[in-house]
PDB file of N, CA and C in Angstrom:
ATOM      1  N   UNK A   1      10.268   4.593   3.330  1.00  0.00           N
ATOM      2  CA  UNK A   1       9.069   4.636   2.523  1.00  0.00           C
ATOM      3  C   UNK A   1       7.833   4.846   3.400  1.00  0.00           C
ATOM      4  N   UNK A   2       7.380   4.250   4.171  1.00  0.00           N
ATOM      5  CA  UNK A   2       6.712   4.035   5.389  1.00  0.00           C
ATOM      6  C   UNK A   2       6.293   5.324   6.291  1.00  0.00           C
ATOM      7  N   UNK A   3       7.372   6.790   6.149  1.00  0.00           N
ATOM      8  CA  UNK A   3       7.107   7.732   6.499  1.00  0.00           C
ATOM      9  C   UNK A   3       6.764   8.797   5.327  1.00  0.00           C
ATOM     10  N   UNK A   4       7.424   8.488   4.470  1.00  0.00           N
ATOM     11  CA  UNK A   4       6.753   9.476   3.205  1.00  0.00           C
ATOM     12  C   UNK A   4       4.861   8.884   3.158  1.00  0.00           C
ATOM     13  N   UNK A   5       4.926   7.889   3.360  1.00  0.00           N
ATOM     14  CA  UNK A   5       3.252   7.363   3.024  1.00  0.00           C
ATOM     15  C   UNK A   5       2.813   7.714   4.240  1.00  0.00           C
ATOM     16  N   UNK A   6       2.673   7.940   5.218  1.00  0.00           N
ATOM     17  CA  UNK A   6       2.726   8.264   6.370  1.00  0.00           C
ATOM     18  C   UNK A   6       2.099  10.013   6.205  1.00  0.00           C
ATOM     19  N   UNK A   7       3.198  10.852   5.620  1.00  0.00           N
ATOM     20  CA  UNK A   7       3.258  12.187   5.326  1.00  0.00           C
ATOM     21  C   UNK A   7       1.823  12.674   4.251  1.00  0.00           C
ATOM     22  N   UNK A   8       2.333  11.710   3.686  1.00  0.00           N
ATOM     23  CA  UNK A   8       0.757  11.179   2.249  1.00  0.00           C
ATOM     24  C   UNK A   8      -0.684  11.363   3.034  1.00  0.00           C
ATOM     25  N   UNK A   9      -0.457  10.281   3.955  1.00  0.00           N
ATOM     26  CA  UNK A   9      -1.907  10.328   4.841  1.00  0.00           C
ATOM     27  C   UNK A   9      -2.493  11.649   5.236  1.00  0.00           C
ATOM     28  N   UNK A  10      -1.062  12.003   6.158  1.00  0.00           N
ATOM     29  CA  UNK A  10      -1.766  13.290   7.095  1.00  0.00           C
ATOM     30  C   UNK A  10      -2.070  13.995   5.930  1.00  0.00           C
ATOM     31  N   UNK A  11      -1.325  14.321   4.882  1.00  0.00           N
ATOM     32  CA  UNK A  11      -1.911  15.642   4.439  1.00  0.00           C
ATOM     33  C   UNK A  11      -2.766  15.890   3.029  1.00  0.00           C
ATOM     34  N   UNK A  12      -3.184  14.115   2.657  1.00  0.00           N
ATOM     35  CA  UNK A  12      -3.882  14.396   1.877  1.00  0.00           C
ATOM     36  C   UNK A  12      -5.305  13.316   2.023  1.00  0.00           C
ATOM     37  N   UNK A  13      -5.284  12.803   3.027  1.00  0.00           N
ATOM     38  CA  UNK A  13      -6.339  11.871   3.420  1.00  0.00           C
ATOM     39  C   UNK A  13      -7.129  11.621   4.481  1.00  0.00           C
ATOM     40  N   UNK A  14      -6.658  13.294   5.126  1.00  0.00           N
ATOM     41  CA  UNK A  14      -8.091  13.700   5.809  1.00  0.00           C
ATOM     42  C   UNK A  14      -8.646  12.413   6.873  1.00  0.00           C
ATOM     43  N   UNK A  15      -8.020  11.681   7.433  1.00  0.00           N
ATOM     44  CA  UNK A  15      -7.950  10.967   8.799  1.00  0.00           C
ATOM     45  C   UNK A  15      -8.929  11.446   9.918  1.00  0.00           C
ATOM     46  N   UNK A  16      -9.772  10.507  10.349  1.00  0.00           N
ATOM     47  CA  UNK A  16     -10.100  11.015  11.718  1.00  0.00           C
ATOM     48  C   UNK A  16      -9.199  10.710  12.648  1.00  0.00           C
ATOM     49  N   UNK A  17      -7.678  10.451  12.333  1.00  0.00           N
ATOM     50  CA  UNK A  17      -6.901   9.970  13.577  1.00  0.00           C
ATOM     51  C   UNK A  17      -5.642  10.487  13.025  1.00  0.00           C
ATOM     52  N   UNK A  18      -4.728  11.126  13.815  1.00  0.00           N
ATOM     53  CA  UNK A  18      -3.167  11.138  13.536  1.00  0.00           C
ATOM     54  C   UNK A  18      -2.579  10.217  12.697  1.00  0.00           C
ATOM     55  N   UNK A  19      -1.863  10.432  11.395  1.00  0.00           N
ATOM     56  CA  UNK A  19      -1.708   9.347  10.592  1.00  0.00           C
ATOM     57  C   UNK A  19      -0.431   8.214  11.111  1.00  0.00           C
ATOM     58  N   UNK A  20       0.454   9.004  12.029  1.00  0.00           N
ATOM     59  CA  UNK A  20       1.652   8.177  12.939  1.00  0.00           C
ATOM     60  C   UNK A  20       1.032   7.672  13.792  1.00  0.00           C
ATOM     61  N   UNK A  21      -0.120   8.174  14.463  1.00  0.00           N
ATOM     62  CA  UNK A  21      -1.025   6.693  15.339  1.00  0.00           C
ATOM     63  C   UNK A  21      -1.006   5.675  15.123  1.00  0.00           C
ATOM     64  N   UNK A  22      -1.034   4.698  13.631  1.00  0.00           N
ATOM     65  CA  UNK A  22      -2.102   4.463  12.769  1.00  0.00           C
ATOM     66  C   UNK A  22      -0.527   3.173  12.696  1.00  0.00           C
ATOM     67  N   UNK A  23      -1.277   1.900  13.186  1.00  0.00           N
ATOM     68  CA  UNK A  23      -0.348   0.764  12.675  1.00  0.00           C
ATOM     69  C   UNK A  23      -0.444   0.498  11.468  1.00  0.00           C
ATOM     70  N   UNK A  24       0.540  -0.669  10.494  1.00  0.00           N
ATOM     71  CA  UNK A  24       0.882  -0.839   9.346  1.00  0.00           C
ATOM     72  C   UNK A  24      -0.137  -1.768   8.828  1.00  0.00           C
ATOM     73  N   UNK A  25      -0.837  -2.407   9.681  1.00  0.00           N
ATOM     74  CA  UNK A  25      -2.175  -3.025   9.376  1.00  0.00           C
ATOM     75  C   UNK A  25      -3.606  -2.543   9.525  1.00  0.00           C
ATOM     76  N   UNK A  26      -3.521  -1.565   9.970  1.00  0.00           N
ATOM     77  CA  UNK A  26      -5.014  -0.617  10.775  1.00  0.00           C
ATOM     78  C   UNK A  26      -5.144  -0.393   9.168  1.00  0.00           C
ATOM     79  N   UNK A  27      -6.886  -0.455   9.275  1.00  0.00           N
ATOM     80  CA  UNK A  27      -7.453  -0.571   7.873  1.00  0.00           C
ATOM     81  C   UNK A  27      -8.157   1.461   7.843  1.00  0.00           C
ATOM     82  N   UNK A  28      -7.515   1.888   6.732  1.00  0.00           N
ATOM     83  CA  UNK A  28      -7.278   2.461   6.701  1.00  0.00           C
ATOM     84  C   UNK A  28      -8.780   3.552   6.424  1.00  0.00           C
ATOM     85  N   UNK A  29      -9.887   2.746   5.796  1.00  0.00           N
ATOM     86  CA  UNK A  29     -10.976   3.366   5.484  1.00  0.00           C
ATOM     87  C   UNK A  29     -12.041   3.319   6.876  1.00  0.00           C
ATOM     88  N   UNK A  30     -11.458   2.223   8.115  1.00  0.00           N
ATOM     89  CA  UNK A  30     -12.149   2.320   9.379  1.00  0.00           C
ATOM     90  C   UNK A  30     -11.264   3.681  10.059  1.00  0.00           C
ATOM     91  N   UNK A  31     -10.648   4.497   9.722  1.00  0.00           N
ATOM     92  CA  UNK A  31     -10.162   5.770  10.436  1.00  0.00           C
ATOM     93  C   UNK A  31     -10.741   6.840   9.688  1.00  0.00           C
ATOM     94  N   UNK A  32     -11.510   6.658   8.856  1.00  0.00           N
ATOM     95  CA  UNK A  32     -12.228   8.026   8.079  1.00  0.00           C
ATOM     96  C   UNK A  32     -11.556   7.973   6.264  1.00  0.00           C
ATOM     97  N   UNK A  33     -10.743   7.365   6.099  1.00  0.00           N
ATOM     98  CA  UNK A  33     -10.137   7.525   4.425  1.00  0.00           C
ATOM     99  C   UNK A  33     -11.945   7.275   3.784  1.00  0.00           C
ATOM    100  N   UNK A  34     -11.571   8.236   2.637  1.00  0.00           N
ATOM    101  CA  UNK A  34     -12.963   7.991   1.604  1.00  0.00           C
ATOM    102  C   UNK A  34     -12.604   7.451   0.494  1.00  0.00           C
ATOM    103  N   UNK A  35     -13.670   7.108  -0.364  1.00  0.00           N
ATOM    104  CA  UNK A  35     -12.795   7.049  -2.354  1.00  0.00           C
ATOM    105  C   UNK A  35     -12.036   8.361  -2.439  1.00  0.00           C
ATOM    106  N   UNK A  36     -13.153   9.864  -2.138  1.00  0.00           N
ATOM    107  CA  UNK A  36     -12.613  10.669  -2.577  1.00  0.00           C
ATOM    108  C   UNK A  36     -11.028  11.021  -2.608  1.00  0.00           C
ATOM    109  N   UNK A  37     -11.080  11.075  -0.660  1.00  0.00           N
ATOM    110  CA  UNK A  37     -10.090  10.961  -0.166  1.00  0.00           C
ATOM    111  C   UNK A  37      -8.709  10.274  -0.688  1.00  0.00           C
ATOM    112  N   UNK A  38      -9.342   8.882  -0.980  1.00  0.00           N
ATOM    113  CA  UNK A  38      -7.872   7.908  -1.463  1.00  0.00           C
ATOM    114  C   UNK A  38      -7.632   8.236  -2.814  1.00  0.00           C
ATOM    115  N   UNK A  39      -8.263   8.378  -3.611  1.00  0.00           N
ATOM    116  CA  UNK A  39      -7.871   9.382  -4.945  1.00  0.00           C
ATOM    117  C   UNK A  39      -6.861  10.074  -4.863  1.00  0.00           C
ATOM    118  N   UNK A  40      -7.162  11.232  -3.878  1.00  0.00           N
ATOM    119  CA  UNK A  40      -6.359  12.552  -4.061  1.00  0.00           C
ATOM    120  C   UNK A  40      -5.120  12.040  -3.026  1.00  0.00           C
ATOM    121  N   UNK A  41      -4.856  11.022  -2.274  1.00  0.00           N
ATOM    122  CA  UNK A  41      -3.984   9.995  -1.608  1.00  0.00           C
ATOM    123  C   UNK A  41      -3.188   9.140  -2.679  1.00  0.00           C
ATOM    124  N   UNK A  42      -3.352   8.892  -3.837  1.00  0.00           N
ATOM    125  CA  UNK A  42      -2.657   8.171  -4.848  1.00  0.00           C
ATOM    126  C   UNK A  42      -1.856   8.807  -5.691  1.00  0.00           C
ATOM    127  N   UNK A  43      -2.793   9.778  -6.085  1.00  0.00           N
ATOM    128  CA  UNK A  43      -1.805  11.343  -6.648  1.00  0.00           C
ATOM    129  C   UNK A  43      -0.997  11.619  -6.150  1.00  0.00           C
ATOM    130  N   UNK A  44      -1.081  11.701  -4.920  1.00  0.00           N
ATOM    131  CA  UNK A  44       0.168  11.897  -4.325  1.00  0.00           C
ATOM    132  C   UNK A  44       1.009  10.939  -4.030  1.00  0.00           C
ATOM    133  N   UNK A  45       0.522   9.836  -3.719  1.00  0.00           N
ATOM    134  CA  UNK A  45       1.847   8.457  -3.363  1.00  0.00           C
ATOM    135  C   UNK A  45       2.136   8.856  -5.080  1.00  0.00           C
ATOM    136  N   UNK A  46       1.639   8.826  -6.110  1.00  0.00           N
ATOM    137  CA  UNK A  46       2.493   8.916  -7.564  1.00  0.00           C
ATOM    138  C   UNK A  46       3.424   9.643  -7.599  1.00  0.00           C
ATOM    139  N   UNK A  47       3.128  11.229  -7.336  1.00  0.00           N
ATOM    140  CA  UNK A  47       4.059  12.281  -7.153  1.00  0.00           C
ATOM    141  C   UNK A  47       5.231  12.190  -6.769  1.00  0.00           C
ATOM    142  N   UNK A  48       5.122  11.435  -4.930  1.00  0.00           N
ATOM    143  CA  UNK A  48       6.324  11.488  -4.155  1.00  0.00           C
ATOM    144  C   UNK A  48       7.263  10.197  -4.547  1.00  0.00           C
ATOM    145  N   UNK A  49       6.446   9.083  -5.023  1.00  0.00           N
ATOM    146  CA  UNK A  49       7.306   7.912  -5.482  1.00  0.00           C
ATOM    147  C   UNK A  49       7.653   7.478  -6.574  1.00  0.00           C
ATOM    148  N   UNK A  50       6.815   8.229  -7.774  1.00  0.00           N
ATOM    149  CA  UNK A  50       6.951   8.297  -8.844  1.00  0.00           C
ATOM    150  C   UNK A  50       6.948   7.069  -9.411  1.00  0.00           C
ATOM    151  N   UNK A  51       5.465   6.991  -9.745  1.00  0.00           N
ATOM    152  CA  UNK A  51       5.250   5.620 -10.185  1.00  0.00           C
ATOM    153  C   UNK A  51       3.504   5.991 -10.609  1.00  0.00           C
ATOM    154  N   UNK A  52       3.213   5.297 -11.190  1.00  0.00           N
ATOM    155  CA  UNK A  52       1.850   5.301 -11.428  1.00  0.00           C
ATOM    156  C   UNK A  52       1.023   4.336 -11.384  1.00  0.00           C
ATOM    157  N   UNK A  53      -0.389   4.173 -10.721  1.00  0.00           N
ATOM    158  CA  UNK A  53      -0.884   3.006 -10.069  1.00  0.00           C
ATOM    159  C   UNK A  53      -1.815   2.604 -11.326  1.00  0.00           C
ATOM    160  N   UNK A  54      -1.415   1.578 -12.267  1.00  0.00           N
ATOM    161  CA  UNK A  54      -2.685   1.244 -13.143  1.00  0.00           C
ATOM    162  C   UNK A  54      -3.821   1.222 -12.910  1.00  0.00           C
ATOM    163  N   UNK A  55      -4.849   0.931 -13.728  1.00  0.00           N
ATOM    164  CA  UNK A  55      -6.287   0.908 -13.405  1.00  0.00           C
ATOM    165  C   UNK A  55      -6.740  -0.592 -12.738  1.00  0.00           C
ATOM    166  N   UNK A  56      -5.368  -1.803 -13.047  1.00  0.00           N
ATOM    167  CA  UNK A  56      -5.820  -2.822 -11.831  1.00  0.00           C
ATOM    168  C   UNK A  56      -5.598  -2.810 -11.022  1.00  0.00           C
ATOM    169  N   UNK A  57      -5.124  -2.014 -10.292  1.00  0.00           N
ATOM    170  CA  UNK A  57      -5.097  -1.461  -8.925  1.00  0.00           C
ATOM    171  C   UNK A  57      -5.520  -0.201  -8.223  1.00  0.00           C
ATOM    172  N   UNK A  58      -6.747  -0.033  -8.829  1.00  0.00           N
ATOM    173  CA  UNK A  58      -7.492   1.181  -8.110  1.00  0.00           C
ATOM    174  C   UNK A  58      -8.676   0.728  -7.789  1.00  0.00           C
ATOM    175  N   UNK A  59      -8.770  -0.357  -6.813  1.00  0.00           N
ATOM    176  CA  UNK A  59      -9.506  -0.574  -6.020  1.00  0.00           C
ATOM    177  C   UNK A  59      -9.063  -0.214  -4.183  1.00  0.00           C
ATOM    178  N   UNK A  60      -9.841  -1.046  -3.605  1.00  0.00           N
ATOM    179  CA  UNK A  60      -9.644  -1.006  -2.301  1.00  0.00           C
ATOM    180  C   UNK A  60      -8.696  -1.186  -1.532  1.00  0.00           C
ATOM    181  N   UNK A  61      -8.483  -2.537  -1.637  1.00  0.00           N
ATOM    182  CA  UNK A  61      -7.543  -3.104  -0.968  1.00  0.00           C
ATOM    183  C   UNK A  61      -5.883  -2.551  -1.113  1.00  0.00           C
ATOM    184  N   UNK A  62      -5.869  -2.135  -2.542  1.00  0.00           N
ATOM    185  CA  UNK A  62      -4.789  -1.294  -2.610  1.00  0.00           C
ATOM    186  C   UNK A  62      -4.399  -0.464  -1.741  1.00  0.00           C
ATOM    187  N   UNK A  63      -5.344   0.222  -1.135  1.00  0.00           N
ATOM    188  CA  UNK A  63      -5.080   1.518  -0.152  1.00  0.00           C
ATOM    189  C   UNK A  63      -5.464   1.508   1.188  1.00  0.00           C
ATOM    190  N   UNK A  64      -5.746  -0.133   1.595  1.00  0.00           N
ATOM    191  CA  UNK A  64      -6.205  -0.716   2.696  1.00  0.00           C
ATOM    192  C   UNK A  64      -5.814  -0.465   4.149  1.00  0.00           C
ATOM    193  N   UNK A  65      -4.417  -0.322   3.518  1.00  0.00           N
ATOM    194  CA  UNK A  65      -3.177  -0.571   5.075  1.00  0.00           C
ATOM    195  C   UNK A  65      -2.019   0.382   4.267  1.00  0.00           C
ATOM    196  N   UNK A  66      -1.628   0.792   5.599  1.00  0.00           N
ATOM    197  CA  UNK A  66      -0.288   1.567   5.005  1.00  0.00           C
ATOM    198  C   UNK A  66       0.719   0.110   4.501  1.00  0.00           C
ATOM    199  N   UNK A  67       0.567  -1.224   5.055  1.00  0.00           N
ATOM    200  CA  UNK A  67       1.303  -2.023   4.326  1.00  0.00           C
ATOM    201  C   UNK A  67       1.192  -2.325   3.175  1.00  0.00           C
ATOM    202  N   UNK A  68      -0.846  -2.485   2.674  1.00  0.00           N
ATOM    203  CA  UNK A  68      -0.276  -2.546   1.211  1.00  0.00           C
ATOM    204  C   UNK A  68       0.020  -1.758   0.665  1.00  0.00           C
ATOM    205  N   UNK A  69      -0.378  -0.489   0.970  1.00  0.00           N
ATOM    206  CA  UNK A  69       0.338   0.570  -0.397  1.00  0.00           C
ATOM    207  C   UNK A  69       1.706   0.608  -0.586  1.00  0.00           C
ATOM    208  N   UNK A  70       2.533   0.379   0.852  1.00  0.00           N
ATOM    209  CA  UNK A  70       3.619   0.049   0.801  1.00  0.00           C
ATOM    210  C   UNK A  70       4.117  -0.926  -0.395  1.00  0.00           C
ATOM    211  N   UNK A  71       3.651  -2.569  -0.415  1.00  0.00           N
ATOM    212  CA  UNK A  71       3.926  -3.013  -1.109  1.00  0.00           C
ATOM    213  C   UNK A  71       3.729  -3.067  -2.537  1.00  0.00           C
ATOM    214  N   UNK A  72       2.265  -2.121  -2.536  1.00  0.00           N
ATOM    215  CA  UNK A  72       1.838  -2.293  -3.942  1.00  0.00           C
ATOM    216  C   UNK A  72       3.008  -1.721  -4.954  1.00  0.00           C
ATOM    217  N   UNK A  73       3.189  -0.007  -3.980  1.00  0.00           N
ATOM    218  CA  UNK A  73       4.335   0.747  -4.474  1.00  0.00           C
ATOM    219  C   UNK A  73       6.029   0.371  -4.461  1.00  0.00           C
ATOM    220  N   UNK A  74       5.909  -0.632  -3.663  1.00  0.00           N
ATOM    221  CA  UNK A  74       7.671  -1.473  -4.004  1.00  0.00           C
ATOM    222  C   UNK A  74       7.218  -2.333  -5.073  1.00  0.00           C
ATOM    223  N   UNK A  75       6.022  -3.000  -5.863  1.00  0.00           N
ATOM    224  CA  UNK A  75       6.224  -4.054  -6.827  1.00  0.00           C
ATOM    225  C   UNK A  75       6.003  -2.998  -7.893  1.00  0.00           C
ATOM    226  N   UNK A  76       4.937  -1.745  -8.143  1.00  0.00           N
ATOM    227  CA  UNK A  76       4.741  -0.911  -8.988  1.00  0.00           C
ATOM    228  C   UNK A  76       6.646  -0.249  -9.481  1.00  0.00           C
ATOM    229  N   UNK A  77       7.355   0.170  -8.374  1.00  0.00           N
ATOM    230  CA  UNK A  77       8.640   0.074  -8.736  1.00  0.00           C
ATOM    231  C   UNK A  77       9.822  -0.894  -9.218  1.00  0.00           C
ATOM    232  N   UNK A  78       9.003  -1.672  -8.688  1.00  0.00           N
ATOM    233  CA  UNK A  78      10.156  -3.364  -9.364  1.00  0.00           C
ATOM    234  C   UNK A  78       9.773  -3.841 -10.768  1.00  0.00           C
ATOM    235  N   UNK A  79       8.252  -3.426 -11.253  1.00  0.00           N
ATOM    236  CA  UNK A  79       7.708  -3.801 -12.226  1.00  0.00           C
ATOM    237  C   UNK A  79       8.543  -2.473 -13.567  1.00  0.00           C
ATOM    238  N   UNK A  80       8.525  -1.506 -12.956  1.00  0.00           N
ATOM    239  CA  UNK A  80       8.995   0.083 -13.888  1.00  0.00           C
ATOM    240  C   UNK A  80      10.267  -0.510 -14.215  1.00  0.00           C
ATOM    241  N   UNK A  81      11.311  -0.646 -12.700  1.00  0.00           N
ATOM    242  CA  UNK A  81      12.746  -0.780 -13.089  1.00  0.00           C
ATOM    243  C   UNK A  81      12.929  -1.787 -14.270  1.00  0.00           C
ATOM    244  N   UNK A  82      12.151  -2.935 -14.243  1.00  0.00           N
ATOM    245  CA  UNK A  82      12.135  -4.156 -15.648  1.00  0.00           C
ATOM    246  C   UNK A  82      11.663  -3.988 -16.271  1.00  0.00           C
ATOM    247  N   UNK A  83      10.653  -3.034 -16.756  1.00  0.00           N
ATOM    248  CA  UNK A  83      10.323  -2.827 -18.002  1.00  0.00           C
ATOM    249  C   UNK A  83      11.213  -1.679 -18.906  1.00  0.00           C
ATOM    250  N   UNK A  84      11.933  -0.813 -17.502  1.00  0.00           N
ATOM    251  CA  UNK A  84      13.627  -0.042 -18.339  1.00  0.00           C
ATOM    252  C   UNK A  84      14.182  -0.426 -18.578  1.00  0.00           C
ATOM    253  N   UNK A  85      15.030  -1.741 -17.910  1.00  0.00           N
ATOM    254  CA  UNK A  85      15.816  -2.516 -18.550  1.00  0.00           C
ATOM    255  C   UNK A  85      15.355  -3.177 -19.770  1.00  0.00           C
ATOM    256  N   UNK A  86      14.187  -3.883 -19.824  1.00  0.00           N
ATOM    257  CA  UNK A  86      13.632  -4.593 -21.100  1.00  0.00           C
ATOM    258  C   UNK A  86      13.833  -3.249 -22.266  1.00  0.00           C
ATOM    259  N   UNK A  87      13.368  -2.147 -21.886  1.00  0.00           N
ATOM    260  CA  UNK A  87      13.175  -1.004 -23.016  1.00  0.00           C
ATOM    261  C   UNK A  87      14.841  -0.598 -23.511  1.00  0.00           C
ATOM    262  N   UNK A  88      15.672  -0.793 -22.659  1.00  0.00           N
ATOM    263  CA  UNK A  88      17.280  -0.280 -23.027  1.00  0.00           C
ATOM    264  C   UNK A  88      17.678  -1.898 -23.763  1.00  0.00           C
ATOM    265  N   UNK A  89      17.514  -2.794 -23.433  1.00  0.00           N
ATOM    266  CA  UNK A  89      18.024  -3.915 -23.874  1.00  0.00           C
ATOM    267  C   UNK A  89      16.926  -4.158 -25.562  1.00  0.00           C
ATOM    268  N   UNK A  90      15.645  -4.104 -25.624  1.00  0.00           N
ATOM    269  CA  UNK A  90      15.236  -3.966 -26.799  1.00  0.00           C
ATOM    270  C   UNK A  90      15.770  -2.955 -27.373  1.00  0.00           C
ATOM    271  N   UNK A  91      16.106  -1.328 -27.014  1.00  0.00           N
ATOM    272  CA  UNK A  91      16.990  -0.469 -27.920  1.00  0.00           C
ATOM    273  C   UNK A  91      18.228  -1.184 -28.653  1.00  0.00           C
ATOM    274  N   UNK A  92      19.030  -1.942 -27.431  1.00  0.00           N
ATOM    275  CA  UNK A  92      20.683  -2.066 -28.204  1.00  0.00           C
ATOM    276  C   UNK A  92      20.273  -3.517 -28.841  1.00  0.00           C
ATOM    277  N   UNK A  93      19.344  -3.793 -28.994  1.00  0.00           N
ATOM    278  CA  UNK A  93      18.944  -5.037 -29.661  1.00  0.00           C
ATOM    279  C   UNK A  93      18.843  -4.438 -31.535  1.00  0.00           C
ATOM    280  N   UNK A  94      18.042  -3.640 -31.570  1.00  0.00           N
ATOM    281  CA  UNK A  94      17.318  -2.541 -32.412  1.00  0.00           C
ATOM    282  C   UNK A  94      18.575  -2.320 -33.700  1.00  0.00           C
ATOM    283  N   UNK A  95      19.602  -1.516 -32.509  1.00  0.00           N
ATOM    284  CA  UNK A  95      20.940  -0.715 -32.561  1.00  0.00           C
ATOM    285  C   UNK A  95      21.761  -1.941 -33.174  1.00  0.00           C
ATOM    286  N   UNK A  96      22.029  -2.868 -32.736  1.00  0.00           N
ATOM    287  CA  UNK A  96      22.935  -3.895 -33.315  1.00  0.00           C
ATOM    288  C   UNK A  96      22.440  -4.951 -34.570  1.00  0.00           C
ATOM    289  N   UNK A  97      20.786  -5.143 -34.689  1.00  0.00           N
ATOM    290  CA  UNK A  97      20.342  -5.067 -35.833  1.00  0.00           C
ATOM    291  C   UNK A  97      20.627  -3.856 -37.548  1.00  0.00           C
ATOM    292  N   UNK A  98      20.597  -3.128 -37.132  1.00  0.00           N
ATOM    293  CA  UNK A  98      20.310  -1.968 -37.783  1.00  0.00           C
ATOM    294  C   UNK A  98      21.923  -1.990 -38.594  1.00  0.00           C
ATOM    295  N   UNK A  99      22.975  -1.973 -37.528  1.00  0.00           N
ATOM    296  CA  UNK A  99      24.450  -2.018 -37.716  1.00  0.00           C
ATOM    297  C   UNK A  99      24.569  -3.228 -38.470  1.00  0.00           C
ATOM    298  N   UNK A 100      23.891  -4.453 -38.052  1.00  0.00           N
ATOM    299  CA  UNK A 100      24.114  -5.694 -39.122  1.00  0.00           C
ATOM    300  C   UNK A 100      23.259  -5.709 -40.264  1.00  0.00           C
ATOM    301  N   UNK A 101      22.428  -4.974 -40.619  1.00  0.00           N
ATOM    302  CA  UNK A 101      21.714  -4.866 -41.830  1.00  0.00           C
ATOM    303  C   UNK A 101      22.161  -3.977 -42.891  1.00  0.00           C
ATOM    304  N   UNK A 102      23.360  -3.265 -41.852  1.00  0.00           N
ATOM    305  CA  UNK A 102      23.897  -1.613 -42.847  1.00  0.00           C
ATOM    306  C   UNK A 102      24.898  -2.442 -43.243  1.00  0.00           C
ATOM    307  N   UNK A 103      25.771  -3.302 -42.693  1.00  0.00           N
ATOM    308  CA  UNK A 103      27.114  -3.956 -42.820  1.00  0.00           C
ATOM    309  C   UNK A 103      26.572  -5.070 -43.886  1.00  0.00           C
ATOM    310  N   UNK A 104      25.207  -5.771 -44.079  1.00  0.00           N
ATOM    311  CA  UNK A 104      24.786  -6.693 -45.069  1.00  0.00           C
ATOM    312  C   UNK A 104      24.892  -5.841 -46.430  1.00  0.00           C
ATOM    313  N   UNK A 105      24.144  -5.210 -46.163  1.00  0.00           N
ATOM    314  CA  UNK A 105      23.827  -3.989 -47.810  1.00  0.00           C
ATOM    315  C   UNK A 105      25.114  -3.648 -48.428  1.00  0.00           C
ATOM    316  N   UNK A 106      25.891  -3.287 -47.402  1.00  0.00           N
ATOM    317  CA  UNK A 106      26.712  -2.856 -48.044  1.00  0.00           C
ATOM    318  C   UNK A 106      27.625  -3.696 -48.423  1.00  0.00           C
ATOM    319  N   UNK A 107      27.890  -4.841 -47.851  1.00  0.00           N
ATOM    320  CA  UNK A 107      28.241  -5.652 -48.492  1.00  0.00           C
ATOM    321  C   UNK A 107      27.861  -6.667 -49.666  1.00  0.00           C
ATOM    322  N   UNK A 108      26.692  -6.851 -49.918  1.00  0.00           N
ATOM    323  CA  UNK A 108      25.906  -6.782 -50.863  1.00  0.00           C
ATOM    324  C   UNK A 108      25.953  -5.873 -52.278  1.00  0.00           C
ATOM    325  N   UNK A 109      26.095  -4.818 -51.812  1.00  0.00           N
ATOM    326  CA  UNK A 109      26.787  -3.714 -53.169  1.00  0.00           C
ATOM    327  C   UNK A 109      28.030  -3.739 -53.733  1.00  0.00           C
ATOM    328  N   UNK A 110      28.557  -4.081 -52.655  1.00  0.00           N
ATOM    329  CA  UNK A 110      30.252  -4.431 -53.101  1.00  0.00           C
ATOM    330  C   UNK A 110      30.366  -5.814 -53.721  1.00  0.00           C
ATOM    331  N   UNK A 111      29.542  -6.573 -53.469  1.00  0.00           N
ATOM    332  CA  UNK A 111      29.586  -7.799 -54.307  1.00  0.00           C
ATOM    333  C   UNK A 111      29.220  -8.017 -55.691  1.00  0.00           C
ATOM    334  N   UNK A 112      28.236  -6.928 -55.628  1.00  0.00           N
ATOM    335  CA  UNK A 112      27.492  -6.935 -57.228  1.00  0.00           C
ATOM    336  C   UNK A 112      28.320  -5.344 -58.034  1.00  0.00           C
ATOM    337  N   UNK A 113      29.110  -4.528 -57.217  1.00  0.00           N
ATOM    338  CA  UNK A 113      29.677  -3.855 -57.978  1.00  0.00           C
ATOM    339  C   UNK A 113      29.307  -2.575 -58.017  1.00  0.00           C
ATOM    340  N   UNK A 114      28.477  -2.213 -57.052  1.00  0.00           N
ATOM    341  CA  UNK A 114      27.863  -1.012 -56.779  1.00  0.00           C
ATOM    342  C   UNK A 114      28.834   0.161 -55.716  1.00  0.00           C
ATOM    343  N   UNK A 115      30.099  -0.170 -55.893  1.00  0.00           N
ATOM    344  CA  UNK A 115      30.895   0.037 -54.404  1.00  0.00           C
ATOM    345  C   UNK A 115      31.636   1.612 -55.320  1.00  0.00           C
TER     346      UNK A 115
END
């Protein structure tokens, strides 16, 4: 991960320094990063990691250190993967409702003679 964000830097955040120079704590707006800059730096961490950074996290500190973006973008992915599972598990929730409401009715019709 660490080198794709890395790749991110050099080529979309315009560095006054080599972005592999650049330790995992070196603050990232004392090497030249701008707003502008980290903007068009998020677009792209979205792109390559595929994830999207809400609006509570488009501040600073987000894009501080190659560590936090690192981390922001491992919890932004831990947060996606559980809200798929929540979204597949509310589906077969949905799905097995639906099957017990078709299996009520119709049993219901057959009781009163509608069969």
């Amino acid at each position: 991960m660490e080198k794709n964000i890395r790749k991110a830097l050099a080529s979309h955040a315009k560095l006054a320094v080599d972005a592999d120079g650049i330790s995992t704590t070196q603050n990232l707006f004392d090497v030249g990063l701008t707003s502008f800059a980290c903007v068009q730096l998020m677009m792209r961490l979205e792109e390559v990691f595929e994830v999207e950074f809400p609006d509570e996290l488009l501040k600073k500190p987000t894009f501080e250190t190659i560590a936090a973006i690192e981390l922001n973008i491992r919890q932004l992915r831990s947060a996606e993967a559980a809200l798929g599972h929540l979204q597949k598990i509310v589906a077969f929730g949905t799905l097995v409702l639906a099957g017990a409401l078709q299996e009520s009715i119709a049993d219901t019709m057959l009781s009163i003679g509608f069969a």
